[in-house]
PDB file of N, CA and C in Angstrom:
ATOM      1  N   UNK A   1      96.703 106.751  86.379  1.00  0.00           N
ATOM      2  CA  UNK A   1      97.748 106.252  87.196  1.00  0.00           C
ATOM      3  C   UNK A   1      97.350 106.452  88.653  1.00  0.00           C
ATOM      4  N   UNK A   2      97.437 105.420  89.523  1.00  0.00           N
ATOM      5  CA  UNK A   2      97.267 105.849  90.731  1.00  0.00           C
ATOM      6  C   UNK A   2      98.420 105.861  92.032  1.00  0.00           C
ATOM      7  N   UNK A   3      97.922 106.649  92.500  1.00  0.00           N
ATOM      8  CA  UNK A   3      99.224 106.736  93.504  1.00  0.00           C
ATOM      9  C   UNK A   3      99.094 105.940  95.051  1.00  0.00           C
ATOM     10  N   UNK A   4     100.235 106.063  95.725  1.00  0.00           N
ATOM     11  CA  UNK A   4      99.729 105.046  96.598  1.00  0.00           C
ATOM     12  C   UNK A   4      99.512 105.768  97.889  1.00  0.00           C
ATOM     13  N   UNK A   5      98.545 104.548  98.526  1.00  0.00           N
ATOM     14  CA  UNK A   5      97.628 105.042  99.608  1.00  0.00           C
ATOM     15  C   UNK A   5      98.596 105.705 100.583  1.00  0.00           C
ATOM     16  N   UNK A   6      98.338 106.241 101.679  1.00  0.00           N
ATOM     17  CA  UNK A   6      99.141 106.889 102.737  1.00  0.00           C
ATOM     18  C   UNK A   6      98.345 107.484 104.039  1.00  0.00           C
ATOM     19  N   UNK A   7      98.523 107.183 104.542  1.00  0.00           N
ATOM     20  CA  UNK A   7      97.832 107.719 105.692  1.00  0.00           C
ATOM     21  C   UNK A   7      96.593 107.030 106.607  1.00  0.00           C
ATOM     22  N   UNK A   8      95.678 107.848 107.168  1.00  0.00           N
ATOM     23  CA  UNK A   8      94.751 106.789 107.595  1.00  0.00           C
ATOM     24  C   UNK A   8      93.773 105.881 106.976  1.00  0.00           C
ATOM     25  N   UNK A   9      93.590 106.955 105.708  1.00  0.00           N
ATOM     26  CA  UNK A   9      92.958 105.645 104.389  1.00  0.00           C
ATOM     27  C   UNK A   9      93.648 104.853 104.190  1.00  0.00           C
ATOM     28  N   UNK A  10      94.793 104.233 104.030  1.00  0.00           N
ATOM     29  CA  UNK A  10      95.347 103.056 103.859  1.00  0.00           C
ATOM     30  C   UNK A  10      94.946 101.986 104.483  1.00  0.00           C
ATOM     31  N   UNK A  11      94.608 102.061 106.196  1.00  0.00           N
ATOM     32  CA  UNK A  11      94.191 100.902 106.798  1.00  0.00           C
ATOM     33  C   UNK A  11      92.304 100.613 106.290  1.00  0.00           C
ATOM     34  N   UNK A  12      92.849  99.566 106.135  1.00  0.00           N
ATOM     35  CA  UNK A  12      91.318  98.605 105.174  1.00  0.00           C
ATOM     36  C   UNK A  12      90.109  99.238 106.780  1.00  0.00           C
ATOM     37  N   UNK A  13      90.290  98.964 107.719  1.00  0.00           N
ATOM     38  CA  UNK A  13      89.386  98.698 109.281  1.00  0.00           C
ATOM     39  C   UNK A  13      88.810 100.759 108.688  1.00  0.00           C
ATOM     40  N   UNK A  14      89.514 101.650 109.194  1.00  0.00           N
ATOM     41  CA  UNK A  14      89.213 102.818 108.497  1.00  0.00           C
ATOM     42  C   UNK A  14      88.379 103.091 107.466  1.00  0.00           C
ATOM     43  N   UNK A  15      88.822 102.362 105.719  1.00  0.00           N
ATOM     44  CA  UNK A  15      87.943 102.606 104.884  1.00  0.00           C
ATOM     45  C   UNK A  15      87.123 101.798 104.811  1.00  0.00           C
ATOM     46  N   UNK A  16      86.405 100.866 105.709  1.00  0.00           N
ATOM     47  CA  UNK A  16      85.012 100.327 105.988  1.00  0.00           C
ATOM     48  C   UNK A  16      84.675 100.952 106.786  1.00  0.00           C
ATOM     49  N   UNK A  17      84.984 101.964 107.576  1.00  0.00           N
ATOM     50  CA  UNK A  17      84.038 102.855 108.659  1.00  0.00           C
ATOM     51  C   UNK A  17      83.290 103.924 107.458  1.00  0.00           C
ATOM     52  N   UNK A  18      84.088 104.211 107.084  1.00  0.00           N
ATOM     53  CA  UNK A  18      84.120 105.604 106.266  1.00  0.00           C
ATOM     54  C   UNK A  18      82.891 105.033 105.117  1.00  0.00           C
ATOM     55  N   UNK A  19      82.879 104.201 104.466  1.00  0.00           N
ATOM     56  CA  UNK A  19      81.752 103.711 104.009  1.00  0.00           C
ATOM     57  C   UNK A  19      80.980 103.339 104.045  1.00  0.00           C
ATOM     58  N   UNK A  20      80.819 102.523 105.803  1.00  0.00           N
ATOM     59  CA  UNK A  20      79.996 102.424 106.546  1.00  0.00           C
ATOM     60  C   UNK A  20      78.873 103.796 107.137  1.00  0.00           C
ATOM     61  N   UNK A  21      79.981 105.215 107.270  1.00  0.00           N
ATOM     62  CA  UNK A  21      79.339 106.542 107.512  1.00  0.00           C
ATOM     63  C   UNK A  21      79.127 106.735 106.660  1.00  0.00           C
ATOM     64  N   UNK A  22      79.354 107.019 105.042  1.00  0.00           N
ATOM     65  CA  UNK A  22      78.728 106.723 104.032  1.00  0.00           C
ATOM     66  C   UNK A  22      77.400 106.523 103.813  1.00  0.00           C
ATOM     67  N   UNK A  23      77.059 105.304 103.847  1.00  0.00           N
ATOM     68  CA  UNK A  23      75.404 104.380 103.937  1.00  0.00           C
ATOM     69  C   UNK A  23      74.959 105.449 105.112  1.00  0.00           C
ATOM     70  N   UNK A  24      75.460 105.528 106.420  1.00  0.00           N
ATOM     71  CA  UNK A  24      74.802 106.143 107.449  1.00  0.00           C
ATOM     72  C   UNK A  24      74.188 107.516 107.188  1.00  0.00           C
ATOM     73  N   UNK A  25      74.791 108.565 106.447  1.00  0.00           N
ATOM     74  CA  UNK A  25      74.747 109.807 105.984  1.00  0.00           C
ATOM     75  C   UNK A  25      73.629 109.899 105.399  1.00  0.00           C
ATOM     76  N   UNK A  26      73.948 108.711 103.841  1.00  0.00           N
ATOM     77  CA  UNK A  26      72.482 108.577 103.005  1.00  0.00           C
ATOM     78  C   UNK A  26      71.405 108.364 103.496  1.00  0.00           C
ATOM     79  N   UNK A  27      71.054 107.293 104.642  1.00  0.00           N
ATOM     80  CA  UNK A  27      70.179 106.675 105.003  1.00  0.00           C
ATOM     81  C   UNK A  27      69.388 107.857 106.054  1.00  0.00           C
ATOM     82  N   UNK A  28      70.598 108.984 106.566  1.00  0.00           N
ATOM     83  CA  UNK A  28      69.655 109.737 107.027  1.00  0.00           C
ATOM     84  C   UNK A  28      69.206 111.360 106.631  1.00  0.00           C
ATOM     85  N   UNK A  29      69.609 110.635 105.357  1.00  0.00           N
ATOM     86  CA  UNK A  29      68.504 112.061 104.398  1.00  0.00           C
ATOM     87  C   UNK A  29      67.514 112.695 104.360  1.00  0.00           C
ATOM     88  N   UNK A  30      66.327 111.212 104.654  1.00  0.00           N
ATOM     89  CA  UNK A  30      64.973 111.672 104.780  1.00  0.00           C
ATOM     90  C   UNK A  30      65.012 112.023 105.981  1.00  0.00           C
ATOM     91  N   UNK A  31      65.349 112.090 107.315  1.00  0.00           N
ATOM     92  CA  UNK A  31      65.097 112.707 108.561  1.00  0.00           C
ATOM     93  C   UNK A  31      65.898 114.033 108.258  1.00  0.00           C
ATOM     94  N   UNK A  32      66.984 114.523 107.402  1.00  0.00           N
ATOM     95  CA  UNK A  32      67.403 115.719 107.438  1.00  0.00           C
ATOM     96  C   UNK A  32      66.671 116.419 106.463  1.00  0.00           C
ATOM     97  N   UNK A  33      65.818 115.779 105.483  1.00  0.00           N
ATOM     98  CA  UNK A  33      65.586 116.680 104.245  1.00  0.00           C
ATOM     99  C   UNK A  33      64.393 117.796 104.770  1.00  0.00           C
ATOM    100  N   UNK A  34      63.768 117.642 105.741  1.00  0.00           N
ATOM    101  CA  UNK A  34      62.214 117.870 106.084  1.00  0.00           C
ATOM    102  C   UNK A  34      63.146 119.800 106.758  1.00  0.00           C
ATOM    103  N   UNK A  35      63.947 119.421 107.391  1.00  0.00           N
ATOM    104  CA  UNK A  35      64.544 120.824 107.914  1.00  0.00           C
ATOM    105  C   UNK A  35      64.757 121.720 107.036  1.00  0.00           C
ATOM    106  N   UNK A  36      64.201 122.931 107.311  1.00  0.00           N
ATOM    107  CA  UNK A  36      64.410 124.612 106.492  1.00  0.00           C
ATOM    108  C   UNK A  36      66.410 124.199 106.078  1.00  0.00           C
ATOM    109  N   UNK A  37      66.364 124.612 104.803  1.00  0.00           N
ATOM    110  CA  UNK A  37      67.632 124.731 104.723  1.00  0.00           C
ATOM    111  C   UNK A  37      67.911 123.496 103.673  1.00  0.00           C
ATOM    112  N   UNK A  38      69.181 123.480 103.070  1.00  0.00           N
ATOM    113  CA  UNK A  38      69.768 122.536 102.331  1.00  0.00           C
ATOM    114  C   UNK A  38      70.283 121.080 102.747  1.00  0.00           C
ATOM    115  N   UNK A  39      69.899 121.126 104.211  1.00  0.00           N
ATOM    116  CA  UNK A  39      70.801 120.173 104.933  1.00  0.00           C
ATOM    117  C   UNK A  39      70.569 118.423 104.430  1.00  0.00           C
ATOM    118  N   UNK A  40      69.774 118.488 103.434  1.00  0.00           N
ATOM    119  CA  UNK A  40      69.181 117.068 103.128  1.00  0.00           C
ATOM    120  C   UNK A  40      70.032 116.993 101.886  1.00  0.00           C
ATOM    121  N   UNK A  41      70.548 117.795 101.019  1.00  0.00           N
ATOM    122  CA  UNK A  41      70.992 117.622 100.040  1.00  0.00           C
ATOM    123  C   UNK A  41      73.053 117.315 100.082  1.00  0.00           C
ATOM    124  N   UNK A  42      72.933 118.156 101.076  1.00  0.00           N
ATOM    125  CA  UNK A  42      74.505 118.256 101.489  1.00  0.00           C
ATOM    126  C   UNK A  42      74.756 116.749 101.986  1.00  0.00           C
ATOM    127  N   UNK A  43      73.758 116.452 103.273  1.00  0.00           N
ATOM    128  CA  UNK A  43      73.952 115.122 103.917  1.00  0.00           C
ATOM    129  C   UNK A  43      74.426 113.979 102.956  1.00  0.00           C
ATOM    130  N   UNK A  44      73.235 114.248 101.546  1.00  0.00           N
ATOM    131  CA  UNK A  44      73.140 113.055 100.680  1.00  0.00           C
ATOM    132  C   UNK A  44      74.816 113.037  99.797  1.00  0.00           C
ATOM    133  N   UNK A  45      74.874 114.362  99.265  1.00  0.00           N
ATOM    134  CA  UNK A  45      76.376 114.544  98.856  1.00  0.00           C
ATOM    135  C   UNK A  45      77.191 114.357  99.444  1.00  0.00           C
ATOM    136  N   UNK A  46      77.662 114.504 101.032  1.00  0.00           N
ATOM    137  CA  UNK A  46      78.770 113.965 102.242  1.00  0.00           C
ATOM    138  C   UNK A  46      78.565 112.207 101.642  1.00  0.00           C
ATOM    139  N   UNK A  47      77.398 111.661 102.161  1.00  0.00           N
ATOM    140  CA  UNK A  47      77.742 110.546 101.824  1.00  0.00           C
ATOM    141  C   UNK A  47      77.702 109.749 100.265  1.00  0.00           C
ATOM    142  N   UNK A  48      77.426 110.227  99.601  1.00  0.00           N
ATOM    143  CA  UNK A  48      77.652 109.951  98.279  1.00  0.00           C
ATOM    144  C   UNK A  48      78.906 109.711  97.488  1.00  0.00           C
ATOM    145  N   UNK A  49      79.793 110.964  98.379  1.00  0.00           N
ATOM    146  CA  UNK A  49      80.762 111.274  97.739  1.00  0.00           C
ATOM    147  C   UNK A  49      81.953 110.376  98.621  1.00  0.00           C
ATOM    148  N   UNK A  50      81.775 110.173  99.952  1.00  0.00           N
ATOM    149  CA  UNK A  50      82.455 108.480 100.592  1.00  0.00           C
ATOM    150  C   UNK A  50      81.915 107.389 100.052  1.00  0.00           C
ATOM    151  N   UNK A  51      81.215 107.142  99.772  1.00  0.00           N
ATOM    152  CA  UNK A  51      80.943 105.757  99.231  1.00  0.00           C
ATOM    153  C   UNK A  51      81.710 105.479  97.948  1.00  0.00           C
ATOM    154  N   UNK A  52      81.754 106.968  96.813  1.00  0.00           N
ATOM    155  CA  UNK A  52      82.319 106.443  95.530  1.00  0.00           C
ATOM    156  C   UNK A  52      84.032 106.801  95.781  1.00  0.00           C
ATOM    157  N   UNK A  53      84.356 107.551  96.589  1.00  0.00           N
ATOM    158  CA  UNK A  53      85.498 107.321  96.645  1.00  0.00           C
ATOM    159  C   UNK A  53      86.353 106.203  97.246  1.00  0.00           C
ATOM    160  N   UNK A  54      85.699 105.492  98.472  1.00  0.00           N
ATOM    161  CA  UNK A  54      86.367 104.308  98.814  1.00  0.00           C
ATOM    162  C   UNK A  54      85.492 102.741  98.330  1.00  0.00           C
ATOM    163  N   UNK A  55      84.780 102.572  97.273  1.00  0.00           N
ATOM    164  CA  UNK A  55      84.326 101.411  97.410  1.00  0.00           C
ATOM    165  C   UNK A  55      84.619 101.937  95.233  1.00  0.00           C
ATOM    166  N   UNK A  56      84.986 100.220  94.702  1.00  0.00           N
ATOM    167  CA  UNK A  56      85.220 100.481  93.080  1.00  0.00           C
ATOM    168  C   UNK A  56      83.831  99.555  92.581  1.00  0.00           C
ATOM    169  N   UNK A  57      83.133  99.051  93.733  1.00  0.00           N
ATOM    170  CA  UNK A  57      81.816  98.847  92.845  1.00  0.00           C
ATOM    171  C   UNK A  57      80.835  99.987  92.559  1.00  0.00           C
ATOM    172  N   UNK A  58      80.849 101.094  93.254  1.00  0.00           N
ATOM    173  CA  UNK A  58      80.106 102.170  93.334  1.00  0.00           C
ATOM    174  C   UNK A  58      80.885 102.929  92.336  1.00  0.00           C
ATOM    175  N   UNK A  59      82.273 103.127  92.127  1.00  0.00           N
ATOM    176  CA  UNK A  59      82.523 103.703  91.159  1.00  0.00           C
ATOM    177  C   UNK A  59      82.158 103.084  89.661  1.00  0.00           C
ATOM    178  N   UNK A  60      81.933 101.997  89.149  1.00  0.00           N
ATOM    179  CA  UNK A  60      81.636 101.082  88.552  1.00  0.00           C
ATOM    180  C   UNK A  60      80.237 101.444  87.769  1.00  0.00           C
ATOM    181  N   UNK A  61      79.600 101.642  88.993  1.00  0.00           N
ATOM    182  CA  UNK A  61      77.781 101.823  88.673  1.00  0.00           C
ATOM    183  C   UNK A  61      77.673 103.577  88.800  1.00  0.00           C
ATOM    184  N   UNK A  62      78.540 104.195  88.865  1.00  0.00           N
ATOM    185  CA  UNK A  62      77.977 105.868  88.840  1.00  0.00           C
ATOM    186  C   UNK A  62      78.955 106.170  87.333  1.00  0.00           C
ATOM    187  N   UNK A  63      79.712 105.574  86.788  1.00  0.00           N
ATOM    188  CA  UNK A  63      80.168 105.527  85.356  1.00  0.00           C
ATOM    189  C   UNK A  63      78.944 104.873  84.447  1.00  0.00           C
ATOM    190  N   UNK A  64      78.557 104.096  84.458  1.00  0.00           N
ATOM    191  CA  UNK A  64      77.636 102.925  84.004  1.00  0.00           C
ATOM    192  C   UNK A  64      76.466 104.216  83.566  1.00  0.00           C
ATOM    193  N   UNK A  65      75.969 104.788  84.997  1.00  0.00           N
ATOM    194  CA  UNK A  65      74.600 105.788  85.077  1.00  0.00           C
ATOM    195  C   UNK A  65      75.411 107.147  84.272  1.00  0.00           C
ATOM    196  N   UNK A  66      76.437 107.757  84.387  1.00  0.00           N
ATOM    197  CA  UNK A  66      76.469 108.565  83.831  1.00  0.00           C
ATOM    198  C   UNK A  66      76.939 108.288  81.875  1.00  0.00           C
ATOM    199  N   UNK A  67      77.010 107.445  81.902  1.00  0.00           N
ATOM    200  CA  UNK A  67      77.448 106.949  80.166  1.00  0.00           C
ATOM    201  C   UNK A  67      75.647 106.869  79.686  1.00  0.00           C
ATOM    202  N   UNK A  68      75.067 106.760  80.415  1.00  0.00           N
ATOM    203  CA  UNK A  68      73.401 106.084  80.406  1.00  0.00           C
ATOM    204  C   UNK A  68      72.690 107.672  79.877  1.00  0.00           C
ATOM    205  N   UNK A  69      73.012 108.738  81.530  1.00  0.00           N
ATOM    206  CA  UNK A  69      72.489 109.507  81.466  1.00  0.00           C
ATOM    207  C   UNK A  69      73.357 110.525  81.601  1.00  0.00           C
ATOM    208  N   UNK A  70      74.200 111.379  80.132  1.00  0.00           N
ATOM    209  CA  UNK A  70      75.257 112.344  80.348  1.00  0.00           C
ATOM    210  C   UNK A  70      74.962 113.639  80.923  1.00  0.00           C
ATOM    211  N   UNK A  71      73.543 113.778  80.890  1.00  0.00           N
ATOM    212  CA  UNK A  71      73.214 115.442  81.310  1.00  0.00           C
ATOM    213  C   UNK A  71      73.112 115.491  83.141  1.00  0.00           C
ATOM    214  N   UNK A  72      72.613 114.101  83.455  1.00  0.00           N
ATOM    215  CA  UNK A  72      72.056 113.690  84.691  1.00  0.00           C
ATOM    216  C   UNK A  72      73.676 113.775  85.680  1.00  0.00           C
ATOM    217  N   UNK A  73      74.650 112.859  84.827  1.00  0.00           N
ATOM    218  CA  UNK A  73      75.788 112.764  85.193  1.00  0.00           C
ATOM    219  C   UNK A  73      76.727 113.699  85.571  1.00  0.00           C
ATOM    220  N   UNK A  74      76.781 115.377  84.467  1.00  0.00           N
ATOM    221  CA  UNK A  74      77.549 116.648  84.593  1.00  0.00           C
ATOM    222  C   UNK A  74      76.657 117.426  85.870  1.00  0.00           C
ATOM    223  N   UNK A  75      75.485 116.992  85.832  1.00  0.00           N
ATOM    224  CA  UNK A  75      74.936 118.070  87.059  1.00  0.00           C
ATOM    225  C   UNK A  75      75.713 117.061  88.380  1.00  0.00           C
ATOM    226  N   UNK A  76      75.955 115.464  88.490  1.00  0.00           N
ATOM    227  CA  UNK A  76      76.526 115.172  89.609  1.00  0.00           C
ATOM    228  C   UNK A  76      77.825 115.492  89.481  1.00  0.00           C
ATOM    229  N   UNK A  77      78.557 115.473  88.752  1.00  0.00           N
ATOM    230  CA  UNK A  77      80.250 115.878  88.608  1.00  0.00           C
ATOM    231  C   UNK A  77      79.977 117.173  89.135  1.00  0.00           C
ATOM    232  N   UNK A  78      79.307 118.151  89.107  1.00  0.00           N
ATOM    233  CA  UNK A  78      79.262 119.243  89.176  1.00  0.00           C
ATOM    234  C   UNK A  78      78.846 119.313  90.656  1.00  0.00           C
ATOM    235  N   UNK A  79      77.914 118.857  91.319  1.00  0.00           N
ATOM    236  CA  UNK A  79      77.586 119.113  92.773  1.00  0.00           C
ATOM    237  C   UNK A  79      78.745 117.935  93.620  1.00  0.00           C
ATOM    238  N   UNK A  80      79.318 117.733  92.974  1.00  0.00           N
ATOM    239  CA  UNK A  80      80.454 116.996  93.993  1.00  0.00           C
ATOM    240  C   UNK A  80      81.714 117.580  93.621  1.00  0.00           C
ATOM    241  N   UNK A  81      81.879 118.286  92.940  1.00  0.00           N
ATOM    242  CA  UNK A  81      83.088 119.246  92.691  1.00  0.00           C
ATOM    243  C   UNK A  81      84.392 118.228  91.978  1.00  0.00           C
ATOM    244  N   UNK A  82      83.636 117.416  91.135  1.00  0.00           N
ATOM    245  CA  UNK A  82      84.697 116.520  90.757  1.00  0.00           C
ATOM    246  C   UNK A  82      86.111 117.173  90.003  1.00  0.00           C
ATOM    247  N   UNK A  83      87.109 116.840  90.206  1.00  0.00           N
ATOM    248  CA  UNK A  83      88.116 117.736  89.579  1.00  0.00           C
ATOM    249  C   UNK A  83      88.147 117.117  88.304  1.00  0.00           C
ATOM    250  N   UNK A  84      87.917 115.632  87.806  1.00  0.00           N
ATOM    251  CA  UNK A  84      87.834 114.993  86.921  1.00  0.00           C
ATOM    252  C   UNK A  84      86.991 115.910  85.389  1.00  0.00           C
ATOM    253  N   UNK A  85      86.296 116.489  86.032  1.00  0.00           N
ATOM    254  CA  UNK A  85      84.810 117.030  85.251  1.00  0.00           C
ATOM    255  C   UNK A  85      85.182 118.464  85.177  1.00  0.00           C
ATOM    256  N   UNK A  86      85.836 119.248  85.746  1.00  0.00           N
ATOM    257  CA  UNK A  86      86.176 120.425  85.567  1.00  0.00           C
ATOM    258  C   UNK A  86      87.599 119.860  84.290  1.00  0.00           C
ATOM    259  N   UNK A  87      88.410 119.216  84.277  1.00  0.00           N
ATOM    260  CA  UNK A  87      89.129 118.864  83.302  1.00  0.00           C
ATOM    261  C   UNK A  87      88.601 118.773  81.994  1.00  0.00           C
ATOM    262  N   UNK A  88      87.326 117.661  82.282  1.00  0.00           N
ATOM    263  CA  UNK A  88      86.713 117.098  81.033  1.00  0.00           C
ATOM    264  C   UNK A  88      86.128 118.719  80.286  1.00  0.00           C
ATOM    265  N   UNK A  89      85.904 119.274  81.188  1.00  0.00           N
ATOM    266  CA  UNK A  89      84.851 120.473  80.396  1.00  0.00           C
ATOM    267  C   UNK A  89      85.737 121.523  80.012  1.00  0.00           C
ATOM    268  N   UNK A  90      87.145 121.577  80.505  1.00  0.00           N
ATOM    269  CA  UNK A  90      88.094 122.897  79.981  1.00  0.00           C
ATOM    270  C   UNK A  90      88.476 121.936  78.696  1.00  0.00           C
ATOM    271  N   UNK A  91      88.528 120.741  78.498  1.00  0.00           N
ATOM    272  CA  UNK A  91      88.732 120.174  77.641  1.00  0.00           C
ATOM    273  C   UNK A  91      88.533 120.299  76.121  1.00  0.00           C
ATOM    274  N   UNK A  92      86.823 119.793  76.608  1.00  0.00           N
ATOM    275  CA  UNK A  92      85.857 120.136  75.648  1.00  0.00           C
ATOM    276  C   UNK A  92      86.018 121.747  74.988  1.00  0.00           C
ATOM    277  N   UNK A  93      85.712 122.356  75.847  1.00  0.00           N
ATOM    278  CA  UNK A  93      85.385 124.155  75.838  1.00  0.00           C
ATOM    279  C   UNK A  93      86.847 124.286  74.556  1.00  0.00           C
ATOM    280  N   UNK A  94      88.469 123.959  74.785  1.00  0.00           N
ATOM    281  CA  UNK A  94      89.652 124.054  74.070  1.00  0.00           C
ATOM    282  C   UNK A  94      89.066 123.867  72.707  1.00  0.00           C
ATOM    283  N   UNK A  95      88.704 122.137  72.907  1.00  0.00           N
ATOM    284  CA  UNK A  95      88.587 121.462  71.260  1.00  0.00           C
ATOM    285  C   UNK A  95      87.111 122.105  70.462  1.00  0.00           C
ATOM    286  N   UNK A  96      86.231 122.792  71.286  1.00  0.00           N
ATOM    287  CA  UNK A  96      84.987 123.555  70.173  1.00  0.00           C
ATOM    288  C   UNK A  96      85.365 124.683  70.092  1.00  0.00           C
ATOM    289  N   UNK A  97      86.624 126.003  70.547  1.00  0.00           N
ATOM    290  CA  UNK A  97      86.927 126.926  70.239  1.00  0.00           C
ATOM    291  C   UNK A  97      88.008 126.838  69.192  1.00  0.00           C
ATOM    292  N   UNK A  98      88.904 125.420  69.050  1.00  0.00           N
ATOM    293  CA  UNK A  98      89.265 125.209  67.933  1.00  0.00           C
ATOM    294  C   UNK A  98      88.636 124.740  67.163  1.00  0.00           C
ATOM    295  N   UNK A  99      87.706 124.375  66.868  1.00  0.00           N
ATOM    296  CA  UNK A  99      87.277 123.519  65.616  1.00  0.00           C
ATOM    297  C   UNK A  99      85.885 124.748  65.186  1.00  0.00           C
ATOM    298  N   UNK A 100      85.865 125.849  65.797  1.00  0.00           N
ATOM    299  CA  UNK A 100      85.078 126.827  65.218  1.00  0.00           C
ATOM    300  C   UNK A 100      86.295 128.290  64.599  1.00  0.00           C
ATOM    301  N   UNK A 101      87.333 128.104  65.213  1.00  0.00           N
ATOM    302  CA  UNK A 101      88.272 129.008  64.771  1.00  0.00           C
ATOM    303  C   UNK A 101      88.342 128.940  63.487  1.00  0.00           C
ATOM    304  N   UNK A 102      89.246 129.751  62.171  1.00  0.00           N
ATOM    305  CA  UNK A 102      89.164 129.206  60.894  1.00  0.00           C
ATOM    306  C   UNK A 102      90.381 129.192  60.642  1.00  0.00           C
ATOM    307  N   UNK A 103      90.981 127.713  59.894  1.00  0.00           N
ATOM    308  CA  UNK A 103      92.351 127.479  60.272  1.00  0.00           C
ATOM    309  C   UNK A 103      93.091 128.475  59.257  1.00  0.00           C
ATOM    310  N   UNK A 104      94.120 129.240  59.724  1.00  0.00           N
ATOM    311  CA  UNK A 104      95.119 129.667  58.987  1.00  0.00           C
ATOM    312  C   UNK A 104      96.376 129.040  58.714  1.00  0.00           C
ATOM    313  N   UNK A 105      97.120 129.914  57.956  1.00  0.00           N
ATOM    314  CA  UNK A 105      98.266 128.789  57.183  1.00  0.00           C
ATOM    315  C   UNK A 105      99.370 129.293  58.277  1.00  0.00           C
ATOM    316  N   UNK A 106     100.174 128.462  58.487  1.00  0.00           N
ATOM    317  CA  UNK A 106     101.073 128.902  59.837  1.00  0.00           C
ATOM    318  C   UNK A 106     102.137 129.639  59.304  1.00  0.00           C
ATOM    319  N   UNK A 107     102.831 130.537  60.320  1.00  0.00           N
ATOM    320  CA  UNK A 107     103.873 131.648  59.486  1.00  0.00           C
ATOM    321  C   UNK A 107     104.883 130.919  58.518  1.00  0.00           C
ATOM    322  N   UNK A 108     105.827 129.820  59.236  1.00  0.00           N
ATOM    323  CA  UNK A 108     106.810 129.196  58.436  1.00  0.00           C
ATOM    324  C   UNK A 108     106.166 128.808  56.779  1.00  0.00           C
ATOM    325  N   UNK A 109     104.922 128.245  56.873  1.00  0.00           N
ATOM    326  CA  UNK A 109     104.823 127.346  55.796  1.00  0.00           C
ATOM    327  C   UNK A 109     103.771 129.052  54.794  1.00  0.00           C
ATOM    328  N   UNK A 110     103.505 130.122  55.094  1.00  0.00           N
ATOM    329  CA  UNK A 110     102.959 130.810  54.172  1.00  0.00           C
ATOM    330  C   UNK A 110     104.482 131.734  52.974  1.00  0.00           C
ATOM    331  N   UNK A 111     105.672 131.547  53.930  1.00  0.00           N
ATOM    332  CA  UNK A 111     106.915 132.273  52.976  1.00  0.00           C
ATOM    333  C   UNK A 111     107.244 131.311  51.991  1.00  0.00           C
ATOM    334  N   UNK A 112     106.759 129.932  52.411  1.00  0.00           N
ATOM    335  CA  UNK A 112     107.481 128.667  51.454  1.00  0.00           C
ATOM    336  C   UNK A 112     107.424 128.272  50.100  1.00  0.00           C
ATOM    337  N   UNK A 113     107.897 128.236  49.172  1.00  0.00           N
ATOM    338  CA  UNK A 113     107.785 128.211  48.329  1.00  0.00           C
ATOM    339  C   UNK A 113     107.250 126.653  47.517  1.00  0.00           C
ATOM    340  N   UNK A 114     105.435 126.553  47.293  1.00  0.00           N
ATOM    341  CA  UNK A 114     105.530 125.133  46.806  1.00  0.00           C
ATOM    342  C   UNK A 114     106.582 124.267  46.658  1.00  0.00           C
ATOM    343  N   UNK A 115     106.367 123.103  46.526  1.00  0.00           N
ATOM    344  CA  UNK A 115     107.618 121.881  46.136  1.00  0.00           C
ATOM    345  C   UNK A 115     106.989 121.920  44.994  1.00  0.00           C
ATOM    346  N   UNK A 116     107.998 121.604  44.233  1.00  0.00           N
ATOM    347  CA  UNK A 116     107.629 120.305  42.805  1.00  0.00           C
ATOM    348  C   UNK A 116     108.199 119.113  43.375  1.00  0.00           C
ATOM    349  N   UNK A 117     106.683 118.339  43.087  1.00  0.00           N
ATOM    350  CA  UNK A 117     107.061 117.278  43.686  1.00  0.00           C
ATOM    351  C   UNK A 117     107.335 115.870  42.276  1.00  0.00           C
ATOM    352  N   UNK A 118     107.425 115.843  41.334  1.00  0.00           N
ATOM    353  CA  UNK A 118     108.707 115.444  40.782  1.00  0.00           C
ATOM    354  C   UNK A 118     110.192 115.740  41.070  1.00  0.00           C
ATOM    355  N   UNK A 119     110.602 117.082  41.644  1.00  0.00           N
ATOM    356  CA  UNK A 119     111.747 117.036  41.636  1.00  0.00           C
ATOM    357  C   UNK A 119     112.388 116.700  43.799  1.00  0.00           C
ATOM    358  N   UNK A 120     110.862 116.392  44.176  1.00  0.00           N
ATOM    359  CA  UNK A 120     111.054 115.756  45.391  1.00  0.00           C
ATOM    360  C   UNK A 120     111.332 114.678  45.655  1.00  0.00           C
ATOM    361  N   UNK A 121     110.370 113.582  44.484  1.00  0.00           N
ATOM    362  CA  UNK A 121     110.765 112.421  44.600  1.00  0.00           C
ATOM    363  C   UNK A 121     112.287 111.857  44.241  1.00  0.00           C
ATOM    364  N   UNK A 122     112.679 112.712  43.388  1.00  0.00           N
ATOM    365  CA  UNK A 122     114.309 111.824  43.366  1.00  0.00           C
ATOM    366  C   UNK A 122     115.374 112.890  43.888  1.00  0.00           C
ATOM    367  N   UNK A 123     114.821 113.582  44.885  1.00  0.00           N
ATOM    368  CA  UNK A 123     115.874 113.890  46.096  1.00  0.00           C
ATOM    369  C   UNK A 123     116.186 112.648  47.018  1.00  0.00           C
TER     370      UNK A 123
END
């Protein structure tokens, strides 16, 4: 469900700058990557992470690559701090701690006394 825009992202002139700094960020990776320090990787993530949030063809093609490549994909959910991906993985983590648990019979239904189920059907 999405909610609606508000604020200075709403005006269209805005979210073409912002994607415009976007491309700009990426494009200057290789002049930041060469510097001591992380600053080439961060740069590339600043703009990585404007481009897929305001443009739905880029969201389009980083679904596409991560359905392609799922391991490639959780290390990017993961360096962009997607909240999406922290969901997906408390998710996951729930449904393999249940399905390794060993199911027990629940309190109500262990006092119960079988049905006969002849004398169910013509209740």
């Amino acid at each position: 469900m999405r909610r609606p825009r508000s604020g200075w992202t709403s005006i269209p002139l805005v979210r073409h700058f912002l994607v415009a700094l976007g491309f700009l960020l990426i494009a200057l990776t290789p002049i930041v990557g060469p510097i001591p320090g992380p600053g080439g990787i961060i740069v590339f993530g600043a703009g990585l992470s404007l481009i897929l949030k305001y443009t739905g063809w880029a969201k389009r093609l980083y679904v596409r690559f991560k359905r392609k490549h799922p391991k490639k994909g959780s290390w990017a959910d993961w360096s962009l701090r997607r909240a999406s991906a922290r969901r997906r993985h408390e998710r996951n983590k729930l449904a393999e701690a249940a399905s390794s648990a060993p199911s027990e019979p629940q309190p109500s239904q262990a006092h119960e006394a079988p049905r006969d189920p002849v004398r169910h059907l013509s209740d």
